[in-house]
N, C-alpha and C. Protein backbone atom coordinates (compact mmCIF):
# COMPACT_ATOMS: atom_id res chain seq x y z
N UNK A 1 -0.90 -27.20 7.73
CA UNK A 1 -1.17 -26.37 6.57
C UNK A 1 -1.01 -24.91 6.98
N UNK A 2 0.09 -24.65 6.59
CA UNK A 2 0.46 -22.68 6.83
C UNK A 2 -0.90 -21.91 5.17
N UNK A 3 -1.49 -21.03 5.91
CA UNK A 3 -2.14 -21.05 5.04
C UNK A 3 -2.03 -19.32 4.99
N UNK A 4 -2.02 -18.71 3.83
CA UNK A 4 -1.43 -17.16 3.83
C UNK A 4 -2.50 -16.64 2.78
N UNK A 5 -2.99 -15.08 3.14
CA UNK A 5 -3.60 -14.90 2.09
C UNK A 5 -3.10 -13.26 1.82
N UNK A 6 -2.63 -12.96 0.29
CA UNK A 6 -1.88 -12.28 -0.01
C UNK A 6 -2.27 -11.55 -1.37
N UNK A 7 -2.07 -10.43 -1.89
CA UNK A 7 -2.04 -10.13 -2.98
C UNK A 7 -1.44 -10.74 -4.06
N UNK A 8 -1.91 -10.74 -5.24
CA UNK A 8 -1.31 -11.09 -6.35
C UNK A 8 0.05 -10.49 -6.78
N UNK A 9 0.29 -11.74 -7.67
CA UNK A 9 1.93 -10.88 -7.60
C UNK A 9 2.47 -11.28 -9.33
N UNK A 10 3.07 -10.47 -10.30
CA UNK A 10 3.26 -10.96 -11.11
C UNK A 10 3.88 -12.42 -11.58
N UNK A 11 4.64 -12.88 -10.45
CA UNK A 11 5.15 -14.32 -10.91
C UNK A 11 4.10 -15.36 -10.37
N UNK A 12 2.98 -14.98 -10.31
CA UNK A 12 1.83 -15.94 -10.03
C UNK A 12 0.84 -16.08 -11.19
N UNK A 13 1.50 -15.20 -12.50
CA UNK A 13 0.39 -15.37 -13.57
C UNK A 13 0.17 -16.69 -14.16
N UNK A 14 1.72 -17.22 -14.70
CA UNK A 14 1.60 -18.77 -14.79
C UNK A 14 0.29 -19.95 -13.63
N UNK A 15 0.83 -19.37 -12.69
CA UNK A 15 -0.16 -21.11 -11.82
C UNK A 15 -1.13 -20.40 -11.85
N UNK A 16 -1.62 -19.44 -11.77
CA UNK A 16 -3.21 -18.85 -12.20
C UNK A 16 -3.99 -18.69 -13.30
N UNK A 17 -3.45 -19.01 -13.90
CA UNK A 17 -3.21 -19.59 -15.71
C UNK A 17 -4.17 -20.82 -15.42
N UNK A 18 -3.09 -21.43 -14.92
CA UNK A 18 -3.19 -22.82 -15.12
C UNK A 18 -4.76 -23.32 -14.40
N UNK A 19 -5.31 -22.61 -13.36
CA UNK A 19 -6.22 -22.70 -12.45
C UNK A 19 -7.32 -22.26 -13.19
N UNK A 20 -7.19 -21.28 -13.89
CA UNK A 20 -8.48 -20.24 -14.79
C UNK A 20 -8.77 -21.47 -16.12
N UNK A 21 -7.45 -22.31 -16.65
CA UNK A 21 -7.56 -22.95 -17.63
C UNK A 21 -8.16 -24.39 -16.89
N UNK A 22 -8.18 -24.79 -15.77
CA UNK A 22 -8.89 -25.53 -15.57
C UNK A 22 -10.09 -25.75 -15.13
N UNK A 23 -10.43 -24.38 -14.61
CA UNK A 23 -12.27 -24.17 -14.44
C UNK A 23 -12.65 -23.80 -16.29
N UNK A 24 -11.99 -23.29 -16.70
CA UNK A 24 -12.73 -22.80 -17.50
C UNK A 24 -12.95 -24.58 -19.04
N UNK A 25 -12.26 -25.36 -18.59
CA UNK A 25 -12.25 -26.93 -19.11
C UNK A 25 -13.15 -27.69 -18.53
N UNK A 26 -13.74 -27.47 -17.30
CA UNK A 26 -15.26 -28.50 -16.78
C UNK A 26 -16.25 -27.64 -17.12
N UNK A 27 -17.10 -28.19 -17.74
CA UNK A 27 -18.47 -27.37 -17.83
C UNK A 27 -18.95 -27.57 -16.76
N UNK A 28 -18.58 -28.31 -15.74
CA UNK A 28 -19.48 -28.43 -14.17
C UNK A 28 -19.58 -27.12 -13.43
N UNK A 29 -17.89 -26.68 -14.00
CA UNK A 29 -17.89 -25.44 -13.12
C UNK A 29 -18.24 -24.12 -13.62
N UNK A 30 -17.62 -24.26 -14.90
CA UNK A 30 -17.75 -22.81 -15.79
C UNK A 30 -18.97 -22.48 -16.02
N UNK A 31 -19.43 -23.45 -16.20
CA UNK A 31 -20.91 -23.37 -17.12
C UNK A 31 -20.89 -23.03 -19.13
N UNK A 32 -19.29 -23.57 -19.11
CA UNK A 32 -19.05 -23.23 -20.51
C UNK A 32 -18.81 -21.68 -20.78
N UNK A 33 -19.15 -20.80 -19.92
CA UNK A 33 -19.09 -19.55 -20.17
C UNK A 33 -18.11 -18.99 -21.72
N UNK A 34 -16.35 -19.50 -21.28
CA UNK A 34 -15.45 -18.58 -22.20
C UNK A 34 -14.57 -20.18 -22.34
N UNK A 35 -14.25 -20.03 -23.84
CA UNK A 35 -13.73 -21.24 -24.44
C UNK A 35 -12.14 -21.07 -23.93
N UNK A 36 -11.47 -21.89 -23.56
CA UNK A 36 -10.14 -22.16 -23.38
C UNK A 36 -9.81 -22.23 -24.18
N UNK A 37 -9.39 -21.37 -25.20
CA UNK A 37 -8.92 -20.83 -26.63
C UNK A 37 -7.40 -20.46 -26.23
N UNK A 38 -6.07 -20.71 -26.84
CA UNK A 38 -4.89 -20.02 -26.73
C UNK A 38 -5.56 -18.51 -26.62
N UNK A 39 -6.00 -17.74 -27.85
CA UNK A 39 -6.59 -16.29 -27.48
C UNK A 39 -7.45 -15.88 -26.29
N UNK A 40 -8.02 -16.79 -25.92
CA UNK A 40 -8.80 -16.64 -24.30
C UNK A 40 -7.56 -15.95 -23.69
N UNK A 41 -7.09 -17.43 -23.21
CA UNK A 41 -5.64 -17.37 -22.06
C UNK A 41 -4.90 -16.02 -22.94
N UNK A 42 -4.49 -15.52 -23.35
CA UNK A 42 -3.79 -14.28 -23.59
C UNK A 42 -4.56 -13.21 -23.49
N UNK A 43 -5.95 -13.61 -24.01
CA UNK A 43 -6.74 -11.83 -23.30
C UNK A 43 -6.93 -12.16 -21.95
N UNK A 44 -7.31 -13.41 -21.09
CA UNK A 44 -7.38 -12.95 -19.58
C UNK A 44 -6.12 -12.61 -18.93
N UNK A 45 -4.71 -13.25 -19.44
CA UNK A 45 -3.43 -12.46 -18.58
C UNK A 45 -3.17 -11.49 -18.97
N UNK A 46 -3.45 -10.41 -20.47
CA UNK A 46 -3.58 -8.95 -20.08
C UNK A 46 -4.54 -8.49 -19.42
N UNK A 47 -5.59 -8.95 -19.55
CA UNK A 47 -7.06 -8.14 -18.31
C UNK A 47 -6.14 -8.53 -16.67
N UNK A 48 -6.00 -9.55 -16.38
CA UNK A 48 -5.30 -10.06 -14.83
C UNK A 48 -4.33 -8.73 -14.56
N UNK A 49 -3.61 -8.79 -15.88
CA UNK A 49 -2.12 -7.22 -15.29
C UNK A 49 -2.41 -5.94 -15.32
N UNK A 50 -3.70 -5.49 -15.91
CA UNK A 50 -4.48 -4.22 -15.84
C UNK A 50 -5.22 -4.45 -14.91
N UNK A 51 -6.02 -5.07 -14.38
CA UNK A 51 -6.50 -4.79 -13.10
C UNK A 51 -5.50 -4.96 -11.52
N UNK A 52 -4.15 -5.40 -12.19
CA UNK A 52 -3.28 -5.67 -11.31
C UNK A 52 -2.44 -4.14 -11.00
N UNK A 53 -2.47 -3.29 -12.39
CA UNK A 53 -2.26 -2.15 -12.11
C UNK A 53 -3.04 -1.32 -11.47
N UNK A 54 -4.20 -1.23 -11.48
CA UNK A 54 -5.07 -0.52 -11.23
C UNK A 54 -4.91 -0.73 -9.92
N UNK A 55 -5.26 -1.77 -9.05
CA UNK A 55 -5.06 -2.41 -7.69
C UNK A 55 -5.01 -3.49 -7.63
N UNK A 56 -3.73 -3.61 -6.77
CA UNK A 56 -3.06 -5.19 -6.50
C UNK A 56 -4.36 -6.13 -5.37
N UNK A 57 -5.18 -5.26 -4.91
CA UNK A 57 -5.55 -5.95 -3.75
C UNK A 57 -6.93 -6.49 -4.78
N UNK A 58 -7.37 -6.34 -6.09
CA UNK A 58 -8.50 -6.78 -6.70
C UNK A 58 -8.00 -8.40 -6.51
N UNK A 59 -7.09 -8.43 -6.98
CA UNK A 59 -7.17 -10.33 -6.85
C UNK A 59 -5.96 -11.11 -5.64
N UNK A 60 -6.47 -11.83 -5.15
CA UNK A 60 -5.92 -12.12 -4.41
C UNK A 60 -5.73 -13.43 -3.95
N UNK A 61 -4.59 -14.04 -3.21
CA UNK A 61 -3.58 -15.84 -3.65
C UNK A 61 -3.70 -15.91 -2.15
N UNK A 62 -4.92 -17.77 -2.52
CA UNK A 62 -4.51 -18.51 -1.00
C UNK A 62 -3.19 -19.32 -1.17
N UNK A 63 -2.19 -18.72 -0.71
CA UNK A 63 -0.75 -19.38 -0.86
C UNK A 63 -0.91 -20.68 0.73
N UNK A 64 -0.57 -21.77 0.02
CA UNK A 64 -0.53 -22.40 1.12
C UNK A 64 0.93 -23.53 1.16
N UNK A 65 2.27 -23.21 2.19
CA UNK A 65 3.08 -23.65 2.39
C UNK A 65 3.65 -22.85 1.14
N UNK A 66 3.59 -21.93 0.96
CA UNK A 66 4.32 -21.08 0.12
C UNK A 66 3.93 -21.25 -1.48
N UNK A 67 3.21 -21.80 -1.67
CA UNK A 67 2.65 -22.20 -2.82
C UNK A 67 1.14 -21.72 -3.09
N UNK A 68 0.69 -20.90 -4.10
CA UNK A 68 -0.53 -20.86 -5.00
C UNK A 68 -1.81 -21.95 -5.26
N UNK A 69 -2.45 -21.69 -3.99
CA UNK A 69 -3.23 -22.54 -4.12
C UNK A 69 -4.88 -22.45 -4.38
N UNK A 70 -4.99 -21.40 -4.88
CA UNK A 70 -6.09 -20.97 -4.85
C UNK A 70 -5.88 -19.13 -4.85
N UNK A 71 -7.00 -18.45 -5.42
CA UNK A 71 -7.36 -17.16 -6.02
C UNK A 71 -8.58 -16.42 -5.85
N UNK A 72 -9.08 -15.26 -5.47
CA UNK A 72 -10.30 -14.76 -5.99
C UNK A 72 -9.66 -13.07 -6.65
N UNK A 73 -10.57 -13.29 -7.80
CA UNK A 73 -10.19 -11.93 -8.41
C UNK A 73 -12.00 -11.52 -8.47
N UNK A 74 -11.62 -10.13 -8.45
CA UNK A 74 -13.44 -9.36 -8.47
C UNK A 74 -12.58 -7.66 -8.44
N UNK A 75 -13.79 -7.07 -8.90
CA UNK A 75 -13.33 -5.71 -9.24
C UNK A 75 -14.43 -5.12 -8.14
N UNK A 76 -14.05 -4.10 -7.82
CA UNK A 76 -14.45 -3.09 -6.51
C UNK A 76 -15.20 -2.41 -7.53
N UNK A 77 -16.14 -1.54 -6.88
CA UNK A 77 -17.75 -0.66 -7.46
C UNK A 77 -16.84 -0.16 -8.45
N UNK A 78 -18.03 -0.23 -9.22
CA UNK A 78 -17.60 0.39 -10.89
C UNK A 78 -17.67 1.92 -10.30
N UNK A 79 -16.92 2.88 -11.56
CA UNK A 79 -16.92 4.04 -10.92
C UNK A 79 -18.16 4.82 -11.75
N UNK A 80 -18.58 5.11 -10.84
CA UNK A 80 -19.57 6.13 -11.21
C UNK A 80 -19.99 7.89 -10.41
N UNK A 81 -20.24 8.51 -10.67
CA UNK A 81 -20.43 9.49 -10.70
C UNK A 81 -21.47 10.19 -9.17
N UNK A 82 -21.56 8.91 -9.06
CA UNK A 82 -22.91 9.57 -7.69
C UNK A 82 -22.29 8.61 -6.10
N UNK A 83 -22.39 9.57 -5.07
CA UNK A 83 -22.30 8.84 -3.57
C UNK A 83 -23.13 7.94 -3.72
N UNK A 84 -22.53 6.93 -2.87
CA UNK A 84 -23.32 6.11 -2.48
C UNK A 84 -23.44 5.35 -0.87
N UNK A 85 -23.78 4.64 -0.51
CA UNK A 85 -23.63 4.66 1.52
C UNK A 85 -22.76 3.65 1.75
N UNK A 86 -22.51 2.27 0.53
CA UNK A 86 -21.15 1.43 0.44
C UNK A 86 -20.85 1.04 -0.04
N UNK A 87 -20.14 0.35 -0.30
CA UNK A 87 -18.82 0.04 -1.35
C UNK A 87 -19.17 -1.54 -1.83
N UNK A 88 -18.83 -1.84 -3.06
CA UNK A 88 -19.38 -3.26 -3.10
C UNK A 88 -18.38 -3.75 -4.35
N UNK A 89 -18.47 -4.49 -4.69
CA UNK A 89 -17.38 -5.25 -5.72
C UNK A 89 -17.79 -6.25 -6.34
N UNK A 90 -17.58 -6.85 -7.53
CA UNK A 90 -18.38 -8.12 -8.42
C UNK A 90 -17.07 -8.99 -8.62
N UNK A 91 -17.38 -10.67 -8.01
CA UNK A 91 -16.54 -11.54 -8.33
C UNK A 91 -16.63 -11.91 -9.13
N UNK A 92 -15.31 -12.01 -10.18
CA UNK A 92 -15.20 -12.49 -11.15
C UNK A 92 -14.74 -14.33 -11.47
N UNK A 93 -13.81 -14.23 -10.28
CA UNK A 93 -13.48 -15.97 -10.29
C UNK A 93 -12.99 -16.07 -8.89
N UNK A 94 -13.55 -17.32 -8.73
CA UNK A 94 -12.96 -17.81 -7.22
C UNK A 94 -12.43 -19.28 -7.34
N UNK A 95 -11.22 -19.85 -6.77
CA UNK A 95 -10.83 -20.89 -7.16
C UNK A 95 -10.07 -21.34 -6.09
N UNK A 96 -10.32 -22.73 -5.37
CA UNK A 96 -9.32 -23.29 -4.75
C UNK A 96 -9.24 -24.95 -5.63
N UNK A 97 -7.97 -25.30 -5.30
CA UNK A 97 -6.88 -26.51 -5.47
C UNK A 97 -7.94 -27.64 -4.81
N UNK A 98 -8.52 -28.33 -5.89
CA UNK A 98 -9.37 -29.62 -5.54
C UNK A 98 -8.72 -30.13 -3.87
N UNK A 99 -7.72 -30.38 -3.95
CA UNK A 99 -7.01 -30.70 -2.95
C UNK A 99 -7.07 -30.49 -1.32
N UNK A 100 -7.53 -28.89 -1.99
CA UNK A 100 -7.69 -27.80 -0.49
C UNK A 100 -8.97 -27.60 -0.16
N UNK A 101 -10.62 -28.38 -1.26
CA UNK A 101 -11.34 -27.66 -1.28
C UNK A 101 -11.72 -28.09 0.13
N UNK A 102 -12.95 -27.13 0.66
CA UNK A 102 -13.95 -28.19 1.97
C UNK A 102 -12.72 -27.55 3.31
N UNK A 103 -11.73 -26.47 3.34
CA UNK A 103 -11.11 -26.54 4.02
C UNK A 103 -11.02 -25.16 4.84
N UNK A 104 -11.92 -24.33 3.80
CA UNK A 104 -12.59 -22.96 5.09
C UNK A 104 -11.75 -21.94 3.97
N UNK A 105 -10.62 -22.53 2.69
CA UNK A 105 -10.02 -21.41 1.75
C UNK A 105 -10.74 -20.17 1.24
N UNK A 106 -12.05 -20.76 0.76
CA UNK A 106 -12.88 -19.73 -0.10
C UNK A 106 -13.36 -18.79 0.99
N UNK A 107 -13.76 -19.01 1.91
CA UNK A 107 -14.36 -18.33 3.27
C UNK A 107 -13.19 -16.88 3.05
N UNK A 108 -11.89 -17.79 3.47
CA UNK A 108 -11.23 -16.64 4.03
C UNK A 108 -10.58 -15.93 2.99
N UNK A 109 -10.77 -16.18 1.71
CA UNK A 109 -10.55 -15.70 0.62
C UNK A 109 -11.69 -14.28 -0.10
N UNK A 110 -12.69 -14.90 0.69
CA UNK A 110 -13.98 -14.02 0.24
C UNK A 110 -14.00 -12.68 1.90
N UNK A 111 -13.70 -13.05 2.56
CA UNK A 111 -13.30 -12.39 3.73
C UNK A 111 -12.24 -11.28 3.51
């Protein structure tokens, strides 16, 4: 298992699609949070390409054997107005490939 971990890239919106549409289909995982609505999936791949503008390194692809196998997207400290002593960021989704789970992905994804 070549296992790569890389920035997001626009031709990865599709299989990350597909990954967001399948957590967000088990209530085991989601917790039901946001309905897999056609309008869902079209407001999260414009939110995915605005934070992709903003910075590519917010979300980021466990590509494994050259393939999309897993994701974490999270946004870096909100901006605000006052120093602070460090830097911190809120995950928004973390996801590996049933396939891959149990295999150290999320570790080095959250790393």
């Amino acid at each position: 298992m070549r296992l790569k971990i890389r920035p997001f890239r626009p031709e990865d919106l599709e299989q990350l699609t597909r990954f967001c549409k399948a957590v967000e289909s088990d209530p085991i995982v989601s917790g039901d949070s946001y309905l897999p609505t056609d309008e869902n999936v079209t407001r999260w791949q414009k939110y995915v390409m605005t934070v992709l503008e903003e910075d590519e390194n917010q979300i980021l692809v466990a590509e494994i054997n050259r393939k999309p196998m897993g994701y974490i997207f999270f946004l870096k400290q909100a901006k605000v107005p006052l120093e602070a002593k460090y830097t911190w960021g809120t995950i928004h989704e973390l996801f590996v490939h049933p396939t891959y789970r149990k295999k150290g992905i999320a570790t080095k994804l959250m790393q």
